[in-house]
C-alpha atoms as a PDB file:
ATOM      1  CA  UNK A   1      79.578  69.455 127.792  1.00  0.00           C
ATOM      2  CA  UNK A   2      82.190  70.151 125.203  1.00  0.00           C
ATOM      3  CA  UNK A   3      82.687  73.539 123.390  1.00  0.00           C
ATOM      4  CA  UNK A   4      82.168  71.890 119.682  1.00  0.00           C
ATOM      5  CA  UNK A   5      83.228  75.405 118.397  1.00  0.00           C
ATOM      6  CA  UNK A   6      86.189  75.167 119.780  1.00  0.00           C
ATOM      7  CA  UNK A   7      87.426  71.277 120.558  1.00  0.00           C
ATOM      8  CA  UNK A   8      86.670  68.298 118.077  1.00  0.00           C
ATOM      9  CA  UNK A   9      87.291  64.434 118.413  1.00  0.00           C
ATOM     10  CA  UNK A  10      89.123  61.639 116.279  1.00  0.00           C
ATOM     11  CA  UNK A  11      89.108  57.678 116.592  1.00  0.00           C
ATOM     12  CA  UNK A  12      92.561  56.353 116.160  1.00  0.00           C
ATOM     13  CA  UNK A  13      93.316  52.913 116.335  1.00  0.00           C
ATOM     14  CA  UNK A  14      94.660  51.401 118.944  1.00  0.00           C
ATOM     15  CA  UNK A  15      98.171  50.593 117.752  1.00  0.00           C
ATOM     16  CA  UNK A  16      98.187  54.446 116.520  1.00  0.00           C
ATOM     17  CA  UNK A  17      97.257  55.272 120.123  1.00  0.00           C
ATOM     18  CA  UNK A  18      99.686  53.493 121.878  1.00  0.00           C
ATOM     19  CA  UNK A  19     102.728  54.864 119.931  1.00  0.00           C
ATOM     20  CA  UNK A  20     101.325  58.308 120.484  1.00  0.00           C
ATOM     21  CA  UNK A  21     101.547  57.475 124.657  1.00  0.00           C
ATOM     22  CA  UNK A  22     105.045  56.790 123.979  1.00  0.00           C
ATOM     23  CA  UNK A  23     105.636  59.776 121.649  1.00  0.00           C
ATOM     24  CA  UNK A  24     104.053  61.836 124.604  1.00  0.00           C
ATOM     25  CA  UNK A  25     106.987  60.311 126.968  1.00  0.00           C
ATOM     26  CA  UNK A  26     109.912  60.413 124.905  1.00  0.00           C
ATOM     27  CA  UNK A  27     110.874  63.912 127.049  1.00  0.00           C
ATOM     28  CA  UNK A  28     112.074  62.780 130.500  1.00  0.00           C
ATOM     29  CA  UNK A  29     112.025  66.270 131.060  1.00  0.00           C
ATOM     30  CA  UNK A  30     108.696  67.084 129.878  1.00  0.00           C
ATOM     31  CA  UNK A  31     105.654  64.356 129.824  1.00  0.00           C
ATOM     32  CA  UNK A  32     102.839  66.627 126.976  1.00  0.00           C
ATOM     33  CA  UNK A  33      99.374  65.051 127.540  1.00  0.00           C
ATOM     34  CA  UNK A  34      98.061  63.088 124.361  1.00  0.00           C
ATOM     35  CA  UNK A  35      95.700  66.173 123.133  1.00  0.00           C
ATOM     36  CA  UNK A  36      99.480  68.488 123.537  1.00  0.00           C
ATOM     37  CA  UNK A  37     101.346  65.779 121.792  1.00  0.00           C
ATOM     38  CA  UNK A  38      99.325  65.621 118.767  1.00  0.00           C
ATOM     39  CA  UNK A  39      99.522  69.377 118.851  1.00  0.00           C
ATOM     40  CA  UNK A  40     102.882  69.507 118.443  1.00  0.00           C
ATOM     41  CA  UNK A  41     102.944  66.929 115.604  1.00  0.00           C
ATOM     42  CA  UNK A  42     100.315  68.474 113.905  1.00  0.00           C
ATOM     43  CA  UNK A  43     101.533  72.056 114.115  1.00  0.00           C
ATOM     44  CA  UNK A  44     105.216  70.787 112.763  1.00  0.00           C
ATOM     45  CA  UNK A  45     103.759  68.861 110.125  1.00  0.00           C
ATOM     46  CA  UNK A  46     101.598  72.295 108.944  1.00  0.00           C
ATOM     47  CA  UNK A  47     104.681  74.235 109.629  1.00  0.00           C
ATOM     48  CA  UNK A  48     106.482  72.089 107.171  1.00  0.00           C
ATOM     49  CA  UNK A  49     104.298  71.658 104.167  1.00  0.00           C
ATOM     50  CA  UNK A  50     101.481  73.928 104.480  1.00  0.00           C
ATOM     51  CA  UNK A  51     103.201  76.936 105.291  1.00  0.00           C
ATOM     52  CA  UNK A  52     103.056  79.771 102.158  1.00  0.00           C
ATOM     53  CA  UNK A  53     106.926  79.675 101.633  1.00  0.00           C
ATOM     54  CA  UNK A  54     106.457  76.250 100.790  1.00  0.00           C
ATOM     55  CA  UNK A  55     105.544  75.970  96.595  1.00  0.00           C
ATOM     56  CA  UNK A  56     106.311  72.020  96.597  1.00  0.00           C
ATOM     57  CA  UNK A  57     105.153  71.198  99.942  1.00  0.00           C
ATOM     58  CA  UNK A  58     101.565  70.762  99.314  1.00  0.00           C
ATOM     59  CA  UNK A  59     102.271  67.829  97.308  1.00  0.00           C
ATOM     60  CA  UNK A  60     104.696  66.391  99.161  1.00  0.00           C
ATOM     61  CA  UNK A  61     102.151  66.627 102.011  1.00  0.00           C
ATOM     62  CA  UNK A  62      99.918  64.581 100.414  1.00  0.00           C
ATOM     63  CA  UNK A  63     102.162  62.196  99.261  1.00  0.00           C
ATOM     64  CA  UNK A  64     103.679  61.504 103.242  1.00  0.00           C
ATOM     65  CA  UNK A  65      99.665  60.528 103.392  1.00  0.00           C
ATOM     66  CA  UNK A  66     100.012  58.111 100.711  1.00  0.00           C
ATOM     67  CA  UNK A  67      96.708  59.253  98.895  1.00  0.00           C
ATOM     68  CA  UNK A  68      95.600  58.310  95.929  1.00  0.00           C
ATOM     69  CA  UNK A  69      92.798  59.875  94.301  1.00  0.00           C
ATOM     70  CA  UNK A  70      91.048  56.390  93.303  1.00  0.00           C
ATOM     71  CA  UNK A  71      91.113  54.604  96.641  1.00  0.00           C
ATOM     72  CA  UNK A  72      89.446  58.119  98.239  1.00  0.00           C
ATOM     73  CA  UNK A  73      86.833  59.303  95.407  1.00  0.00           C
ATOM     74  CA  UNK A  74      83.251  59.269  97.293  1.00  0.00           C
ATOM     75  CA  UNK A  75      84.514  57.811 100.353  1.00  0.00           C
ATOM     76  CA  UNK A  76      84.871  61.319 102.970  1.00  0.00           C
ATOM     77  CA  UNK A  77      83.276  61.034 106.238  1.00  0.00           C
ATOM     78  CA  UNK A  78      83.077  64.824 106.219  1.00  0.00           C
ATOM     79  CA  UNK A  79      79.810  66.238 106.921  1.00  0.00           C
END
């Protein structure tokens, strides 16, 4: 059974999964596994607009999203 403290799970969609396989490949060199490849996008992403040296990059962040705060009011699946 899986760790839930440590691992946790997302649905993509399937057109969002495929281009992830091919993310994973585009290193002949190096072939990351699906859970290493979003890893790495994830970490550069943080790197890039979460980071504390960043002052803008918070909203810039959000904006790469495309959220609005209309479309999303009420509608979290967080728990």
């Amino acid at each position: 059974m899986t760790d839930t403290t440590k691992f946790k799970n997302v649905s993509l969609k399937l057109d969002t999964y495929n281009k992830l396989k091919d993310l994973s490949h585009i290193n002949s060199d190096l072939t990351l596994s699906l859970s290493g490849t979003i890893n790495m996008l994830v970490n550069e992403k943080h790197k890039l607009y979460v980071t504390p040296e960043v002052t803008e990059g918070r909203r810039n962040f959000l904006s790469w999203f495309n959220f609005s705060r209309s479309s999303s009011a009420g509608k979290s699946n967080d728990n």
